[in-house]
Protein backbone atom coordinates (compact mmCIF):
# COMPACT_ATOMS: atom_id res chain seq x y z
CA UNK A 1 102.67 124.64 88.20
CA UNK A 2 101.52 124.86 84.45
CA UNK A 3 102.69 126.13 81.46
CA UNK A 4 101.40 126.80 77.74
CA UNK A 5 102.92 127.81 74.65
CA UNK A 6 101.32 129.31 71.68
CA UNK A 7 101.98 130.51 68.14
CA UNK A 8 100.40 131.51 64.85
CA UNK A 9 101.66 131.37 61.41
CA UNK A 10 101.17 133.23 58.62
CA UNK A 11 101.84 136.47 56.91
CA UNK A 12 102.52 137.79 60.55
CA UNK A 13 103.92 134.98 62.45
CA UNK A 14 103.89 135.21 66.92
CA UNK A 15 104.49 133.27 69.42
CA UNK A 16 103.96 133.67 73.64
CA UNK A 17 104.49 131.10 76.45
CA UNK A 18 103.41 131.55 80.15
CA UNK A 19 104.78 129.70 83.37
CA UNK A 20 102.07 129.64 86.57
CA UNK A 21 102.35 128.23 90.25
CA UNK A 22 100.20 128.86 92.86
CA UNK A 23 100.21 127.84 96.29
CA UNK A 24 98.14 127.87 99.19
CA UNK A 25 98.38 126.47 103.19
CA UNK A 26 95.91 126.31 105.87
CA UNK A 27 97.01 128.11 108.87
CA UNK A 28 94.20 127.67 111.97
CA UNK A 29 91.01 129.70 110.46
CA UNK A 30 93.54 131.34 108.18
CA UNK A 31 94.23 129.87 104.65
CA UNK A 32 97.48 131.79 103.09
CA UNK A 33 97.64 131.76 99.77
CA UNK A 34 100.33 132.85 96.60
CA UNK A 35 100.76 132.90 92.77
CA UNK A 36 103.25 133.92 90.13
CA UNK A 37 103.01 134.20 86.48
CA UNK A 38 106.01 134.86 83.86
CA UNK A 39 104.67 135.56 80.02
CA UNK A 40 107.00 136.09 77.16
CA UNK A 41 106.62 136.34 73.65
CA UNK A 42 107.73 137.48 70.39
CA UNK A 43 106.13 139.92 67.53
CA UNK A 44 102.97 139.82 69.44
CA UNK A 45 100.19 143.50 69.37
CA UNK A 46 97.23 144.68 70.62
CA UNK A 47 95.64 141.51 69.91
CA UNK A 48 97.55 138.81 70.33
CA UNK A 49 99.59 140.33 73.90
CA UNK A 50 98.81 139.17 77.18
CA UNK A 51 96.00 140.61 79.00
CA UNK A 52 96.12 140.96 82.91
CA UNK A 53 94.38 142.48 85.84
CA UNK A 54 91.33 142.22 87.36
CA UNK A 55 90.87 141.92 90.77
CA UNK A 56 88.55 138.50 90.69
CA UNK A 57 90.41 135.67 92.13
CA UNK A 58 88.74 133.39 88.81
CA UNK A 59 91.56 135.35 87.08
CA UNK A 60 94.28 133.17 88.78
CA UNK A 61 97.70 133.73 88.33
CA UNK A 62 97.40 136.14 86.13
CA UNK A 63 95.38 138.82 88.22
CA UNK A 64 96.64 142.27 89.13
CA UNK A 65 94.08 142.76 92.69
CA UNK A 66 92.57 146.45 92.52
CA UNK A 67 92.49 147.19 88.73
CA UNK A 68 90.02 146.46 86.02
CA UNK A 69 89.92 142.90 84.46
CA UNK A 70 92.60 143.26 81.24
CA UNK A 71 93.52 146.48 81.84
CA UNK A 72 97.05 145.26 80.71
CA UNK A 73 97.86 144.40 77.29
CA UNK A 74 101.89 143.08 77.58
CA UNK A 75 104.15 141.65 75.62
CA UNK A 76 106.23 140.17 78.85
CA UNK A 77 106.23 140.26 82.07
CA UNK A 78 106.05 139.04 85.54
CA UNK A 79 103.17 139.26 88.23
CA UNK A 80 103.17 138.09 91.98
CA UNK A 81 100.23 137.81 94.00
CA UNK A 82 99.79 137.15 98.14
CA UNK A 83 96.33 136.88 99.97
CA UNK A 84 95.30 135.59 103.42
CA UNK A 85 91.36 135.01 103.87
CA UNK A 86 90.57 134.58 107.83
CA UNK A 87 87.31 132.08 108.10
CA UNK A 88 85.30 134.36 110.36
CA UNK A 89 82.65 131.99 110.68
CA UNK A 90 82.25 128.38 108.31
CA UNK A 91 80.63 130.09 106.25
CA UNK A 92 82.06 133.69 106.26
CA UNK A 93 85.42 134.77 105.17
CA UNK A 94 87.18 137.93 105.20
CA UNK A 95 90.09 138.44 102.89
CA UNK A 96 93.28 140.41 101.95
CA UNK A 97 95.23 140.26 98.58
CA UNK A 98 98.11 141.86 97.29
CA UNK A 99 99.95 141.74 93.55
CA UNK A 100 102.69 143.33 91.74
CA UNK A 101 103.07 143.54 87.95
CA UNK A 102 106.12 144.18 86.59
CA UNK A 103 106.70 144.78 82.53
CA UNK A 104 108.82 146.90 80.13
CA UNK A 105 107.56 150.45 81.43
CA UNK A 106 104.93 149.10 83.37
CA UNK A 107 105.07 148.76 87.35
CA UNK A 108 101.72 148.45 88.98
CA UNK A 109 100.80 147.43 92.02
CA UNK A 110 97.73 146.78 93.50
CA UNK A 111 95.30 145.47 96.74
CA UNK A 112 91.87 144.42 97.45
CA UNK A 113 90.18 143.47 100.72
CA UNK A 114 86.75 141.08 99.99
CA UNK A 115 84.46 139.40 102.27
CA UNK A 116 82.91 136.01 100.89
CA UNK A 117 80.30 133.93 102.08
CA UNK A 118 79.32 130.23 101.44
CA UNK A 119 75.65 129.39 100.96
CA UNK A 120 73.89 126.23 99.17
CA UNK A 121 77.04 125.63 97.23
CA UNK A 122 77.35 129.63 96.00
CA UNK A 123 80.02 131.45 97.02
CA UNK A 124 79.66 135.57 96.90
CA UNK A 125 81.86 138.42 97.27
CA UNK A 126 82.24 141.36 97.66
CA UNK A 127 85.53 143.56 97.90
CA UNK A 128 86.99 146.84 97.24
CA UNK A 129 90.74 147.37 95.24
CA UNK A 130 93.25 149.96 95.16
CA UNK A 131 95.36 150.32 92.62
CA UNK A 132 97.12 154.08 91.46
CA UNK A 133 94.94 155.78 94.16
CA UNK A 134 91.66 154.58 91.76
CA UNK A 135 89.32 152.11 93.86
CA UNK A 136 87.60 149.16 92.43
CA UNK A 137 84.57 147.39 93.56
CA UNK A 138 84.48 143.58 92.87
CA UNK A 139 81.23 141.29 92.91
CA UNK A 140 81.35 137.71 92.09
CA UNK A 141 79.13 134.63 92.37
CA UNK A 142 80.63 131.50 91.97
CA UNK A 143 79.43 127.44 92.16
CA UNK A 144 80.01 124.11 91.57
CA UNK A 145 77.34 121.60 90.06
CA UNK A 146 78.66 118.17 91.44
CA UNK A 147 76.03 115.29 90.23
């Protein structure tokens, strides 16, 4: 769990806060994973409001799988997230994730199905998201640099 709190003041004062808690638990070859996000705030815009989506799973918490990355810009809301990835091989995973948004006149929901591999401490995907009958292709590289 984490949570952050913000504000600027000024000639137009605002303030936002945001709750996270993710969760994940080996199952066999399958590793089951969730997240959940709640983001308030007060007076923000078009700047200072929340962006979500995105469909990488860098984004965390605050991803909405199968639309573009900050699609969303909200004032407050609420987003839950499920995913299973099934280790096909050690190096070679196939996975499934799910999310829901939920906002003042804003209900999205969205999937994405990805297949990752591990090689010489890389990890790349590839995937494909739904999301309001509009697909989404994700790529990604990711590492670590451990000395």
């Amino acid at each position: 769990m984490a949570g952050s709190a913000e504000g600027f003041g000024g000639r137009r004062a605002w303030g936002r806060g945001t709750l996270t808690e993710e969760a994940g638990l080996p199952v066999g070859r399958v590793h089951l994973r969730q997240s959940g996000a709640l983001m308030t705030g007060s007076h923000l815009d078009a700047v200072s409001a929340f962006l979500t989506g995105g469909s990488w799973d860098a984004s965390r918490a605050g991803a909405v799988y199968g639309t573009r990355y900050a699609e969303f810009r909200i004032t407050r809301g609420a987003i839950l997230n499920a995913g299973a990835d099934l280790a096909i091989t050690p190096a070679l995973e196939l996975g499934v994730r799910g999310s829901v948004l939920r906002a003042p006149s804003l209900h999205k929901t969205g999937a994405l199905l990805q297949l990752s591999r591990k090689t010489r401490g890389l990890r790349l995907s590839l995937g494909a998201g739904k999301s309001d009958h509009r697909t989404t292709i994700v790529a990604a590289i990711g590492g670590s640099l451990i000395r």
